[in-house]
Each structure stands twice: as C-alpha cells, then as structure tokens.
PDB file of N, CA and C in Angstrom:
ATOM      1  N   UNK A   1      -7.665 -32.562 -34.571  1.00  0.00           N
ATOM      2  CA  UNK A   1      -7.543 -31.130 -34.521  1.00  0.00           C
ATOM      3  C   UNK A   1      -6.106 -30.710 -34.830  1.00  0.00           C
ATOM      4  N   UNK A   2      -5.679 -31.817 -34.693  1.00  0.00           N
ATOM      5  CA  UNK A   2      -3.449 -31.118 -34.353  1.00  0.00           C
ATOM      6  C   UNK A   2      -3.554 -30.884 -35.962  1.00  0.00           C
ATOM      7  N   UNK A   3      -4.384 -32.350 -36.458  1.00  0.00           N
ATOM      8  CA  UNK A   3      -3.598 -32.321 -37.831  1.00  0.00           C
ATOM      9  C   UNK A   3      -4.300 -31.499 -38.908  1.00  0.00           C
ATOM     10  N   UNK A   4      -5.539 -30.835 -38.215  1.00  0.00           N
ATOM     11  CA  UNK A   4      -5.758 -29.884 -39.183  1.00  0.00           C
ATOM     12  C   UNK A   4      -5.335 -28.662 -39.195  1.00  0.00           C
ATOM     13  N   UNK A   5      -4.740 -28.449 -37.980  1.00  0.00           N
ATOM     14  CA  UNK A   5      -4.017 -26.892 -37.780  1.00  0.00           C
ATOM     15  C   UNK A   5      -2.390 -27.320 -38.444  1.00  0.00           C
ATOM     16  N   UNK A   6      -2.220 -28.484 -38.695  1.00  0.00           N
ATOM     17  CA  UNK A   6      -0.801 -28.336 -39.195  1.00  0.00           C
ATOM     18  C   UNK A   6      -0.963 -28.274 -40.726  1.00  0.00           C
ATOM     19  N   UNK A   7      -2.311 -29.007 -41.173  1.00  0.00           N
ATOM     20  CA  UNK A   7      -2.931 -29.015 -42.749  1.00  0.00           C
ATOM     21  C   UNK A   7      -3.077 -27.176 -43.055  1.00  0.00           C
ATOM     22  N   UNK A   8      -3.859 -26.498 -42.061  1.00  0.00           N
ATOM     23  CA  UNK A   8      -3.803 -24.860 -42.271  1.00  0.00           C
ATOM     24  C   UNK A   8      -2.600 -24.417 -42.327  1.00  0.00           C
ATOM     25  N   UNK A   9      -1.365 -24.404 -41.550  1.00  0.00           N
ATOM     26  CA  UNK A   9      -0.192 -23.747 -41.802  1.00  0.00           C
ATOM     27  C   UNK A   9       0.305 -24.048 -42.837  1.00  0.00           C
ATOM     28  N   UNK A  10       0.313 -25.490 -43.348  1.00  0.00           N
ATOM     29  CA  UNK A  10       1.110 -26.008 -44.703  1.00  0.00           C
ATOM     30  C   UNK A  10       0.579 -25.240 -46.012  1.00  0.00           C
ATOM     31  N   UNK A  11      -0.979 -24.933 -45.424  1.00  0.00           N
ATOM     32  CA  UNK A  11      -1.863 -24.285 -46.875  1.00  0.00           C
ATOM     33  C   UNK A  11      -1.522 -22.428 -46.874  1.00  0.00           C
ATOM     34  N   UNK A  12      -1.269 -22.232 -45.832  1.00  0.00           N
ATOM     35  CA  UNK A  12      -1.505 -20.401 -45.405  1.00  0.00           C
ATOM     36  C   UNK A  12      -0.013 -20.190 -44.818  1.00  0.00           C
ATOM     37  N   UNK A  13       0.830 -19.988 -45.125  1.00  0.00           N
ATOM     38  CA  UNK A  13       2.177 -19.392 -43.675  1.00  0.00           C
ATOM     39  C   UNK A  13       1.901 -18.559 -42.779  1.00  0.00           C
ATOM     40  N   UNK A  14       1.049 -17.822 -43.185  1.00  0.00           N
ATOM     41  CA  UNK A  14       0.413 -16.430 -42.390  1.00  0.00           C
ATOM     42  C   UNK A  14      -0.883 -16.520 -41.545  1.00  0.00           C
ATOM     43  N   UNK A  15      -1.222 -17.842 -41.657  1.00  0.00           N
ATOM     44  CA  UNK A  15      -2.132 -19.028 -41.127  1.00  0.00           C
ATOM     45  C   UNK A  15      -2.054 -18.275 -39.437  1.00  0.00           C
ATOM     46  N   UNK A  16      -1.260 -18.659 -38.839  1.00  0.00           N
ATOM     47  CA  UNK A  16      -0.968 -18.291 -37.166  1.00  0.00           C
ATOM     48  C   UNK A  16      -0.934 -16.481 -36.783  1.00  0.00           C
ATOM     49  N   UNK A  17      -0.881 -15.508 -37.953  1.00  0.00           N
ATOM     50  CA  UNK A  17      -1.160 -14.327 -37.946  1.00  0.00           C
ATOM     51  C   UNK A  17      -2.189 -13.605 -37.444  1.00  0.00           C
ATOM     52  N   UNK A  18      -2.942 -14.708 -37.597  1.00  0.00           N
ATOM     53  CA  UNK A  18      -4.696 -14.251 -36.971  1.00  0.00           C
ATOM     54  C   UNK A  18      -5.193 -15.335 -36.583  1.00  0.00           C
ATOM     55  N   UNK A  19      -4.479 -16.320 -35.617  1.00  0.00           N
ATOM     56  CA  UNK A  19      -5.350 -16.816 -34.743  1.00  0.00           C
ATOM     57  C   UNK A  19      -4.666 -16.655 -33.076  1.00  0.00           C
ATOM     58  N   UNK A  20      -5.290 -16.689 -32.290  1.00  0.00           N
ATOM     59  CA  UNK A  20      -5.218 -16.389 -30.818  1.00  0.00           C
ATOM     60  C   UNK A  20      -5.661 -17.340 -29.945  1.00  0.00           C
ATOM     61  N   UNK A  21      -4.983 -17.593 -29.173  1.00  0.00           N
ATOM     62  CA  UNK A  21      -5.302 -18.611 -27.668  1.00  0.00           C
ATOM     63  C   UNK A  21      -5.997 -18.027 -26.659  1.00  0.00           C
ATOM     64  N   UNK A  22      -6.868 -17.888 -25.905  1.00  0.00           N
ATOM     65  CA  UNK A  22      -7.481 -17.302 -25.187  1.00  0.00           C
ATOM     66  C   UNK A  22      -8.193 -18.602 -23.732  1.00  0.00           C
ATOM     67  N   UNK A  23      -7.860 -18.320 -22.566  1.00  0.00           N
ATOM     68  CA  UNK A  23      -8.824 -19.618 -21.546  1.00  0.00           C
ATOM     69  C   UNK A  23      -8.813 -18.446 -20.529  1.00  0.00           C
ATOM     70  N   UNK A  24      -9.433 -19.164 -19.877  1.00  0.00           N
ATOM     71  CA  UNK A  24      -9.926 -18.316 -17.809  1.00  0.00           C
ATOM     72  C   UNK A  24      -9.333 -19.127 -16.796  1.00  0.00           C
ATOM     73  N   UNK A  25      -8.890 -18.430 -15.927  1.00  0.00           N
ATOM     74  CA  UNK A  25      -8.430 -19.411 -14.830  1.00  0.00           C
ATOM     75  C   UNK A  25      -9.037 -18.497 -13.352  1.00  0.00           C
ATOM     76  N   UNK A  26      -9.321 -20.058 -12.796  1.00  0.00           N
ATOM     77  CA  UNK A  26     -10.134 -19.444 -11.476  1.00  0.00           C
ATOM     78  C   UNK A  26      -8.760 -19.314 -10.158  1.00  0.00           C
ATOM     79  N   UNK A  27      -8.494 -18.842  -9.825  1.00  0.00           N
ATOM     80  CA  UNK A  27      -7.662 -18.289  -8.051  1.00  0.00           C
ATOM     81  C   UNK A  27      -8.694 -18.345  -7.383  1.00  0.00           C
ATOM     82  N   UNK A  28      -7.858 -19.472  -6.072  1.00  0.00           N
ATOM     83  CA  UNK A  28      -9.041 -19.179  -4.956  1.00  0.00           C
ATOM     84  C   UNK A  28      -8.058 -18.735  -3.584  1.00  0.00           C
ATOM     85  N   UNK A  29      -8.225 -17.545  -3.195  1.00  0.00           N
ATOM     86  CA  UNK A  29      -7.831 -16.582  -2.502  1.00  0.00           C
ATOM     87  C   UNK A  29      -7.554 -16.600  -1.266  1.00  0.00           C
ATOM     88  N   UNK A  30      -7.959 -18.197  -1.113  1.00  0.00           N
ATOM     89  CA  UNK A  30      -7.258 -18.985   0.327  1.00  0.00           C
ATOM     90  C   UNK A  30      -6.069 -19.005   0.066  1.00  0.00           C
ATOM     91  N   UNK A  31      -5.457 -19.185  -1.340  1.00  0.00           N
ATOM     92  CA  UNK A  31      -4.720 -20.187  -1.249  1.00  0.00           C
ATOM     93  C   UNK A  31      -4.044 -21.167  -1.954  1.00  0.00           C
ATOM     94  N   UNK A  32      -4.814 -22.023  -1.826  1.00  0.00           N
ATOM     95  CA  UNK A  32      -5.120 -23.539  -1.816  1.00  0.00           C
ATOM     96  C   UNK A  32      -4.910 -23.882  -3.505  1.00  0.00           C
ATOM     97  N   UNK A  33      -4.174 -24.626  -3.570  1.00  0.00           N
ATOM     98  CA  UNK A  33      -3.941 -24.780  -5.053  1.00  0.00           C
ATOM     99  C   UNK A  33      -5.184 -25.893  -5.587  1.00  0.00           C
ATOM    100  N   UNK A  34      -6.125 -26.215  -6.187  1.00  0.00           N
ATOM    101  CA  UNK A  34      -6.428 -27.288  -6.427  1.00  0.00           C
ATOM    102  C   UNK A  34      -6.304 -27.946  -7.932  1.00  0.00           C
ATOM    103  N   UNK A  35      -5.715 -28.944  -7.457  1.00  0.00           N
ATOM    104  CA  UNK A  35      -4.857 -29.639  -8.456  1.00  0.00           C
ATOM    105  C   UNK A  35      -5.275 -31.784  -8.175  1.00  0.00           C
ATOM    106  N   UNK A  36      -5.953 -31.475  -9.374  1.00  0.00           N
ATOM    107  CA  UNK A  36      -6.092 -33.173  -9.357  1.00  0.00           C
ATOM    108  C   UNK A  36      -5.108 -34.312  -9.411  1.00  0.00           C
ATOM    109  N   UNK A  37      -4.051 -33.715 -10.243  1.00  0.00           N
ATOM    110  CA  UNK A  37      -3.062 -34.391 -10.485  1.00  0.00           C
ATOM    111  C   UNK A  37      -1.842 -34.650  -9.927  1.00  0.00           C
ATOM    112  N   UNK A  38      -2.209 -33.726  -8.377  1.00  0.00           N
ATOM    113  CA  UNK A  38      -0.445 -34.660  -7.385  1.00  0.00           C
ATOM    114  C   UNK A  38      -1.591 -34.895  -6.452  1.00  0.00           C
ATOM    115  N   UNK A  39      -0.881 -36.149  -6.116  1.00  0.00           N
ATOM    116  CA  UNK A  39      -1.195 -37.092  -4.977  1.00  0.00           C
ATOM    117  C   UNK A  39       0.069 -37.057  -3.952  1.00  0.00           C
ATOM    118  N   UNK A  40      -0.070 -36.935  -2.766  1.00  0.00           N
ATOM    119  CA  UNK A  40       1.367 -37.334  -1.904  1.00  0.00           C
ATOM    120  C   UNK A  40       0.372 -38.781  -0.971  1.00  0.00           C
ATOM    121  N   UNK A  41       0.974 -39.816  -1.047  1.00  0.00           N
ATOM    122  CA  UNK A  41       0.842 -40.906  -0.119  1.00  0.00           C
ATOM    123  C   UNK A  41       1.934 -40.531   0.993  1.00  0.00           C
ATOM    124  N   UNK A  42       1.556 -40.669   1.986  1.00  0.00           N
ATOM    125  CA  UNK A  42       1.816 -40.324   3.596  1.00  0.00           C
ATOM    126  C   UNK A  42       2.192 -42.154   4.201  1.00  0.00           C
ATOM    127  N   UNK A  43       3.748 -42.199   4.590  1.00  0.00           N
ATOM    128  CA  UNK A  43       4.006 -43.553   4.973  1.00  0.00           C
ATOM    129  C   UNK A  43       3.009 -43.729   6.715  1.00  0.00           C
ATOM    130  N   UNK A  44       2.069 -42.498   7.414  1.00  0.00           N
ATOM    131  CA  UNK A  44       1.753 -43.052   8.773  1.00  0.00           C
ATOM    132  C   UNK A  44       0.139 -42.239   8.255  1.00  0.00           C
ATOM    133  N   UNK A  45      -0.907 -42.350   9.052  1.00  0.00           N
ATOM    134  CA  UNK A  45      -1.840 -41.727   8.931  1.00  0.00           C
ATOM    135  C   UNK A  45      -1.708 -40.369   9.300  1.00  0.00           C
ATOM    136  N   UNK A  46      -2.612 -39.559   8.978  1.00  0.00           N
ATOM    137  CA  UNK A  46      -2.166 -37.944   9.374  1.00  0.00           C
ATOM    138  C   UNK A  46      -2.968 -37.771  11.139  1.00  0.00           C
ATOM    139  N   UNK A  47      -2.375 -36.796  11.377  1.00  0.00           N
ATOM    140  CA  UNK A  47      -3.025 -36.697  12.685  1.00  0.00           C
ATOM    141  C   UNK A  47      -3.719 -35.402  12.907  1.00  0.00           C
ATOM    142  N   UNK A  48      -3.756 -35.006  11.530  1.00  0.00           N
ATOM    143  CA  UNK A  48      -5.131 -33.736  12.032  1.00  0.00           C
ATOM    144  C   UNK A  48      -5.661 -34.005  10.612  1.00  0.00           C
ATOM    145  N   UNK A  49      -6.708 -33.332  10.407  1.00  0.00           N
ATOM    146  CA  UNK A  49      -7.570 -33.234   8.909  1.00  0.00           C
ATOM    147  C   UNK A  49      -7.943 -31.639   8.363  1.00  0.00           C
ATOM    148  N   UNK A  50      -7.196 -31.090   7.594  1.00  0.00           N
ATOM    149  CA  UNK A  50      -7.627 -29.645   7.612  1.00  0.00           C
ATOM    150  C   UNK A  50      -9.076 -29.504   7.148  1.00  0.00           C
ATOM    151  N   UNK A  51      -9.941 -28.672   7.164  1.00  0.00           N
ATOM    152  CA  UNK A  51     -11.085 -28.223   6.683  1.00  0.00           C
ATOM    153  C   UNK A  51     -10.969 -27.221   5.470  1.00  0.00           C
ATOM    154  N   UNK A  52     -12.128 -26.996   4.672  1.00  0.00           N
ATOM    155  CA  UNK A  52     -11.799 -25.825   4.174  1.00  0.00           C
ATOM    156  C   UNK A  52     -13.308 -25.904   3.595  1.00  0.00           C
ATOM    157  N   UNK A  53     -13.998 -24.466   3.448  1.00  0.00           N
ATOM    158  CA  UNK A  53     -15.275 -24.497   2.349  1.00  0.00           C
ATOM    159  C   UNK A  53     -15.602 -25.215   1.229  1.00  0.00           C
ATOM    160  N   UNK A  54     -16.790 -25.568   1.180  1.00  0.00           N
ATOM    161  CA  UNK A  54     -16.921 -26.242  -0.555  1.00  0.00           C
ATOM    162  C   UNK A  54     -15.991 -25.331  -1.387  1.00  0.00           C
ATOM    163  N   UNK A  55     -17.304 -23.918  -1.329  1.00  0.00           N
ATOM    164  CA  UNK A  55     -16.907 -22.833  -2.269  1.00  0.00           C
ATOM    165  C   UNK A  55     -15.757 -21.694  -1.573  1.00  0.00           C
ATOM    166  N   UNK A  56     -14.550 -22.110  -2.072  1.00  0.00           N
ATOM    167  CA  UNK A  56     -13.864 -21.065  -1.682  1.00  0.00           C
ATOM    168  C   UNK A  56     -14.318 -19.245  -2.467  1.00  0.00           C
ATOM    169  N   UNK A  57     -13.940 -18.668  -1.937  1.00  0.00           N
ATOM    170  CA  UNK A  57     -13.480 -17.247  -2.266  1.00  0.00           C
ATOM    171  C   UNK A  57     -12.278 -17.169  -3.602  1.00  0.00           C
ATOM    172  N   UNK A  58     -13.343 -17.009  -4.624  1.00  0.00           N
ATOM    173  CA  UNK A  58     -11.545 -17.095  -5.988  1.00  0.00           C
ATOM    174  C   UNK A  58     -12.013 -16.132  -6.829  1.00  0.00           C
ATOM    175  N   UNK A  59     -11.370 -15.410  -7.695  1.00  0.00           N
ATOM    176  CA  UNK A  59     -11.203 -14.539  -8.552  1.00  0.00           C
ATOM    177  C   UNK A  59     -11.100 -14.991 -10.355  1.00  0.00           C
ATOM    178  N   UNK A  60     -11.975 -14.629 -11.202  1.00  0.00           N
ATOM    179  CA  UNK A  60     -11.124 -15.386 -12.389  1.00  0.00           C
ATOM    180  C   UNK A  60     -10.660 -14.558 -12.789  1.00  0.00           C
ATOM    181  N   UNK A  61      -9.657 -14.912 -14.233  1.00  0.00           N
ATOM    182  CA  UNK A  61      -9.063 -13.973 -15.298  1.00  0.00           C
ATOM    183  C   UNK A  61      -9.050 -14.802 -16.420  1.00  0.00           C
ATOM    184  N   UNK A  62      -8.803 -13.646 -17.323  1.00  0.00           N
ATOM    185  CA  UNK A  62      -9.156 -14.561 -18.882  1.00  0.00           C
ATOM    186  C   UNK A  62      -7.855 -13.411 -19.651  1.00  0.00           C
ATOM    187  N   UNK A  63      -7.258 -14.119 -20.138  1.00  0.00           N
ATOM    188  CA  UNK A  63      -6.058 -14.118 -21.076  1.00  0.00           C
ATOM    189  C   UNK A  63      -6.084 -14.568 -22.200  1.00  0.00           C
ATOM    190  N   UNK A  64      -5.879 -13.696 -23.076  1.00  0.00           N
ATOM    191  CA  UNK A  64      -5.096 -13.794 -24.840  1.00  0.00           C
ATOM    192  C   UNK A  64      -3.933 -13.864 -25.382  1.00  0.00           C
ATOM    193  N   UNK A  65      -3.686 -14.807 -26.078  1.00  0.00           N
ATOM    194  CA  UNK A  65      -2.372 -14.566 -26.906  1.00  0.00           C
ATOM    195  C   UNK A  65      -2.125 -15.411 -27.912  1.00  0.00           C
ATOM    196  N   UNK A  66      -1.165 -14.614 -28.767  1.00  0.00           N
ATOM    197  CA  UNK A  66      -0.747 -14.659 -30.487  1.00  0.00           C
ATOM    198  C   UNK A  66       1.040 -14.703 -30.421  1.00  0.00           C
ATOM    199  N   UNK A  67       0.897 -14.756 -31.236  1.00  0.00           N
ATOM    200  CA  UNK A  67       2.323 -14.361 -31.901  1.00  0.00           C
ATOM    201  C   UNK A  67       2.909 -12.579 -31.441  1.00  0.00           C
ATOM    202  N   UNK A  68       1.523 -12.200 -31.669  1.00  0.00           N
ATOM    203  CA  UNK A  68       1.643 -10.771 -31.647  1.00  0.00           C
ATOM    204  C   UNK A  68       1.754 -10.365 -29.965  1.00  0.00           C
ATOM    205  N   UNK A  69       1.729 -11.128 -28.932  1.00  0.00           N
ATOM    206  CA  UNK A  69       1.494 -10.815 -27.785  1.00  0.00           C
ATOM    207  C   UNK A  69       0.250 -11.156 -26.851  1.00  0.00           C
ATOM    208  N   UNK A  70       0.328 -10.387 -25.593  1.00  0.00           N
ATOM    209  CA  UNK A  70      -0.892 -11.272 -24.285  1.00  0.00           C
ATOM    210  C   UNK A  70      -1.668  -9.664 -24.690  1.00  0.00           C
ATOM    211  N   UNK A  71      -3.136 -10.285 -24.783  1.00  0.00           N
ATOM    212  CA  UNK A  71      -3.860  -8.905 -24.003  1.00  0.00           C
ATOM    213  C   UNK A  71      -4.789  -9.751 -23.343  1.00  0.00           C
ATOM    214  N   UNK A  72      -4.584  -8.957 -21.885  1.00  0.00           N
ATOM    215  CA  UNK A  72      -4.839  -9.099 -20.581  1.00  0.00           C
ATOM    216  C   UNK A  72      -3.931  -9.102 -19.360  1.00  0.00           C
ATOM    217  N   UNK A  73      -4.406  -9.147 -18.634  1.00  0.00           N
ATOM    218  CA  UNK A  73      -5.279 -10.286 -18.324  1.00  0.00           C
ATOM    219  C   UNK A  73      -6.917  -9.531 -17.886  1.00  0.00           C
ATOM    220  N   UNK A  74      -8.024  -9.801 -18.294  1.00  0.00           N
ATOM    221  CA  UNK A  74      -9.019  -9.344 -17.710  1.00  0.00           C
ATOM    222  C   UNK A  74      -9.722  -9.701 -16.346  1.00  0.00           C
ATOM    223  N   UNK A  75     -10.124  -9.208 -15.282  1.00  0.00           N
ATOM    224  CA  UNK A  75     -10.727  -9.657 -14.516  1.00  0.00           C
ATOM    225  C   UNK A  75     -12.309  -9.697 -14.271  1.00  0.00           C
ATOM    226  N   UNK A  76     -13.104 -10.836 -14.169  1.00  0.00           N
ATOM    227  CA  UNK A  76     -14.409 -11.357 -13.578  1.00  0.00           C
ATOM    228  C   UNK A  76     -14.650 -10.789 -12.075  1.00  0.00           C
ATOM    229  N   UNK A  77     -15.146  -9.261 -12.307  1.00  0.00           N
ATOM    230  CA  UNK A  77     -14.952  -8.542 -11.109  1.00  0.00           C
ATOM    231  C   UNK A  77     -16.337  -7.428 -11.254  1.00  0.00           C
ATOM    232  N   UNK A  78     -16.950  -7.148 -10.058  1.00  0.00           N
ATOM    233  CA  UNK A  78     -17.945  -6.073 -10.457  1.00  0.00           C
ATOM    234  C   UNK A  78     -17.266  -4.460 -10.039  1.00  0.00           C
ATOM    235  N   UNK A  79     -18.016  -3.381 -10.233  1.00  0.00           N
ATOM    236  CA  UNK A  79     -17.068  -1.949  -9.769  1.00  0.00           C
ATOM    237  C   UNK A  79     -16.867  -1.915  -7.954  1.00  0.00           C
ATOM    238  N   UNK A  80     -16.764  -3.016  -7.526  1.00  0.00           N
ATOM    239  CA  UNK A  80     -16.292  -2.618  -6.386  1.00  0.00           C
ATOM    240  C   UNK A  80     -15.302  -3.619  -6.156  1.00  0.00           C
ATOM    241  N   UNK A  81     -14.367  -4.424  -7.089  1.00  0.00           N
ATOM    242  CA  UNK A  81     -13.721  -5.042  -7.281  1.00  0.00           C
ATOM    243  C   UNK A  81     -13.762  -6.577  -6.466  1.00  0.00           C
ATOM    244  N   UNK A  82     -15.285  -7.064  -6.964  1.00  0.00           N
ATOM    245  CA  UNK A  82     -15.569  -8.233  -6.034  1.00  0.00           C
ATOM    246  C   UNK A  82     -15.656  -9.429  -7.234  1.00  0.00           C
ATOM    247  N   UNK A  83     -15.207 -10.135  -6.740  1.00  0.00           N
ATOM    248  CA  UNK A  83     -15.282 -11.434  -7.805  1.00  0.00           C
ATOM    249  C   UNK A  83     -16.902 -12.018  -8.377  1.00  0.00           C
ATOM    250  N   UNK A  84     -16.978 -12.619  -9.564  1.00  0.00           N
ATOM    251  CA  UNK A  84     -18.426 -12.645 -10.083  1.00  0.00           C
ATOM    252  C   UNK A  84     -18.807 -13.938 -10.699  1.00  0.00           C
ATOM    253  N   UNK A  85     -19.207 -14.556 -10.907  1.00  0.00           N
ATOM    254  CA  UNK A  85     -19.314 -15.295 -11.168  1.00  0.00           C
ATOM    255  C   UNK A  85     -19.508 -15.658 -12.640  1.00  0.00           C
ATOM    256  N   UNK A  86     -18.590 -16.460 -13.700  1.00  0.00           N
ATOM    257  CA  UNK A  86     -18.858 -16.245 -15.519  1.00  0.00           C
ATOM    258  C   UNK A  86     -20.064 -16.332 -15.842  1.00  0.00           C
ATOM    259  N   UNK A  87     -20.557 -15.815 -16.328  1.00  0.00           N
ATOM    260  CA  UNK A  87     -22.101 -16.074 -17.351  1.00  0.00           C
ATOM    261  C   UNK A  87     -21.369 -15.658 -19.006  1.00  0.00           C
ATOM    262  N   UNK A  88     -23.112 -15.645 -19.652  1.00  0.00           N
ATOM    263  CA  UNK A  88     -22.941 -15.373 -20.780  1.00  0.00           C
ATOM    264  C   UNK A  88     -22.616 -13.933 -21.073  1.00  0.00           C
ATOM    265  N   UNK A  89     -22.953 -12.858 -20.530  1.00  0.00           N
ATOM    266  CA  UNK A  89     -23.616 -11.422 -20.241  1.00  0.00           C
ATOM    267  C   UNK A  89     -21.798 -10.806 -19.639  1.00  0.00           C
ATOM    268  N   UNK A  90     -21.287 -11.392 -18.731  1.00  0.00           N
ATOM    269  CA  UNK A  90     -20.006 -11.176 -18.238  1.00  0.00           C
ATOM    270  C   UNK A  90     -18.955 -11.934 -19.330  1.00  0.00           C
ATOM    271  N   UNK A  91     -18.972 -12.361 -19.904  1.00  0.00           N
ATOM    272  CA  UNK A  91     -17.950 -12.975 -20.726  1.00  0.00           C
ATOM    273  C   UNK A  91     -17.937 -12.229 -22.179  1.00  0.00           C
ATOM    274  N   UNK A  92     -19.280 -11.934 -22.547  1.00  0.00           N
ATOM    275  CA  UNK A  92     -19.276 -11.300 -23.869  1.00  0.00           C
ATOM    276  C   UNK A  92     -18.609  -9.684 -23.365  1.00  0.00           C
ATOM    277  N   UNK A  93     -19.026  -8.976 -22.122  1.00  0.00           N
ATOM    278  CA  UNK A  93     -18.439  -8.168 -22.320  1.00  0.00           C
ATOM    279  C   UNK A  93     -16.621  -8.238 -22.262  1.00  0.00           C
ATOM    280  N   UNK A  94     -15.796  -9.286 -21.500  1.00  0.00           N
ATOM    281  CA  UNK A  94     -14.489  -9.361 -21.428  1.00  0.00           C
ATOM    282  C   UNK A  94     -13.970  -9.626 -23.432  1.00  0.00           C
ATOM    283  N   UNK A  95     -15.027 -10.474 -23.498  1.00  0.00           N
ATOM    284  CA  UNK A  95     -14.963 -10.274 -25.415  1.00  0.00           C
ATOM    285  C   UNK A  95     -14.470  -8.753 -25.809  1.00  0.00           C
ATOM    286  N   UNK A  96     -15.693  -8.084 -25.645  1.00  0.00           N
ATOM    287  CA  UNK A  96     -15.907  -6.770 -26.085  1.00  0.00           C
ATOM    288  C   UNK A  96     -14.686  -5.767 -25.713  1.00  0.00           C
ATOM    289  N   UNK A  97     -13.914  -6.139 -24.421  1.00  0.00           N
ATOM    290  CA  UNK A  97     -13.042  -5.439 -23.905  1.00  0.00           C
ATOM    291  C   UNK A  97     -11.252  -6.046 -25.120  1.00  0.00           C
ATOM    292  N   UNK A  98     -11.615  -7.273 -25.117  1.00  0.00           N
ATOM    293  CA  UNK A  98     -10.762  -8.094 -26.078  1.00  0.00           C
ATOM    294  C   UNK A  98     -10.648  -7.546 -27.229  1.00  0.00           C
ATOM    295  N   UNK A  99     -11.583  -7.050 -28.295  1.00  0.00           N
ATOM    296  CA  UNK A  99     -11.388  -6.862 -29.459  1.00  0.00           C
ATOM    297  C   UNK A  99     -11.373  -5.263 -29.595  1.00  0.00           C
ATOM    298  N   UNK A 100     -11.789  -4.380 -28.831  1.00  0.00           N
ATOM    299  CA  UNK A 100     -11.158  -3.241 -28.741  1.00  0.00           C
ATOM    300  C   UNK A 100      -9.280  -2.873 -28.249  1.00  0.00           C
ATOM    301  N   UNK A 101      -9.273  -4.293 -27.831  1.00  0.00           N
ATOM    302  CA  UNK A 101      -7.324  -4.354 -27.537  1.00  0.00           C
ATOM    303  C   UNK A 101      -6.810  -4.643 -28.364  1.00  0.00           C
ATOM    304  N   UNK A 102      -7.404  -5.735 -29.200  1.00  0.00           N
ATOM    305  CA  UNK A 102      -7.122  -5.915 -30.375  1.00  0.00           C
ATOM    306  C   UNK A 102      -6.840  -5.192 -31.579  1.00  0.00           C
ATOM    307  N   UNK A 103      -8.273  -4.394 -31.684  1.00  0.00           N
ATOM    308  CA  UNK A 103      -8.080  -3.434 -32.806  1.00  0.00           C
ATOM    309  C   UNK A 103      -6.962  -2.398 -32.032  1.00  0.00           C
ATOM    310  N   UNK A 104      -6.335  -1.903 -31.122  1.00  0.00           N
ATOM    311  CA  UNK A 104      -5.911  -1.131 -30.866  1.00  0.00           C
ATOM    312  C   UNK A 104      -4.100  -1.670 -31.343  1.00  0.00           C
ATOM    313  N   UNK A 105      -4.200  -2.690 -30.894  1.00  0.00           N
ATOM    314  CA  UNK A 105      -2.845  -3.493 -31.220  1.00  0.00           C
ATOM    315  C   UNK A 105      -2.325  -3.863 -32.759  1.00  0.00           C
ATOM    316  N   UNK A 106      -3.652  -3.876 -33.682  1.00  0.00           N
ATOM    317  CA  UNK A 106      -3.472  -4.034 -35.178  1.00  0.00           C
ATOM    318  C   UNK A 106      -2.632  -2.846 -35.262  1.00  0.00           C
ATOM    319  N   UNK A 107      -3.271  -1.632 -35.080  1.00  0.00           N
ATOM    320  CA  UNK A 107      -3.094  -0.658 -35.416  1.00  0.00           C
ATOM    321  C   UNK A 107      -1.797   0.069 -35.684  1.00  0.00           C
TER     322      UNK A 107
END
C-alpha cells in the first residue's frame, strides 16, 4: 500500500489534494485508558484487584483530515446527547454530515 501511494504522488503532485484520513475513536467515560500495549510488571503481588464493567460507558468520534485541515470531530450520539452505538445507518449519516463540510470547505 506505502508503495503505491508513493507510485500515485510520483504520477500526480496534486495526488494528496483530494485524499483524506478519516478513523473513530471510542472514550470510555470512566476513564480508563485501554491500551494493549503497556504492560507494568509489579516487583510484589498487588494487594487489591480493581473491578470495572465488561462494557464500559464510552462515547465515539470520527475525525477527518487533509492537507486542507480536520473536519470534525463528529459525535456517535442520539438528540439527547447519549452515546450510540456505530452501525451502518449511523455512520453513513456522520458521512453525510462529512461531505457537506467538505463541500463547504472547497468552497
């Protein structure tokens, strides 16, 4: 993939003009960072064990960006500002909210 996006810029300069990065990230509202990738090893055993829900309480957002700038961040929220869960139906509309920012930003 690297080397075909570096094969597109070599062919187009204006190549990165119209393309955009866009992902979702979930917050969970405990808190609680979850992160696979730090480990702390403990030199004694611990002496309590915290708890916490399977499913925490988290919020997503979904973010864009170019050259040209971020639009967003959008939130995965219903009108009473409660967190929702992604589907197909909720994502096409954060789309829909996307390319009306878009066209507004060409402009």
């Amino acid at each position: 993939m690297c080397q075909w996006f570096c094969d597109k810029m070599d062919e187009d300069p204006d190549f990165l003009d119209d393309v955009w990065f866009s992902d979702e990230a979930h917050f969970l509202l405990s808190g609680h960072v979850n992160s696979k990738n730090n480990i702390f090893w403990g030199s004694t055993p611990p002496d309590h064990c915290l708890q916490r829900p399977l499913h925490s309480t988290k919020c997503t957002a979904w973010v864009a960006m170019s050259k040209h700038g971020i639009i967003g961040p959008y939130w995965f929220e219903d009108d009473n500002e409660h967190s929702m869960t992604v589907n197909t139906e909720r994502y096409l509309q954060v789309m829909t909210k996307f390319w009306a920012a878009l066209g507004r930003q060409r402009v």
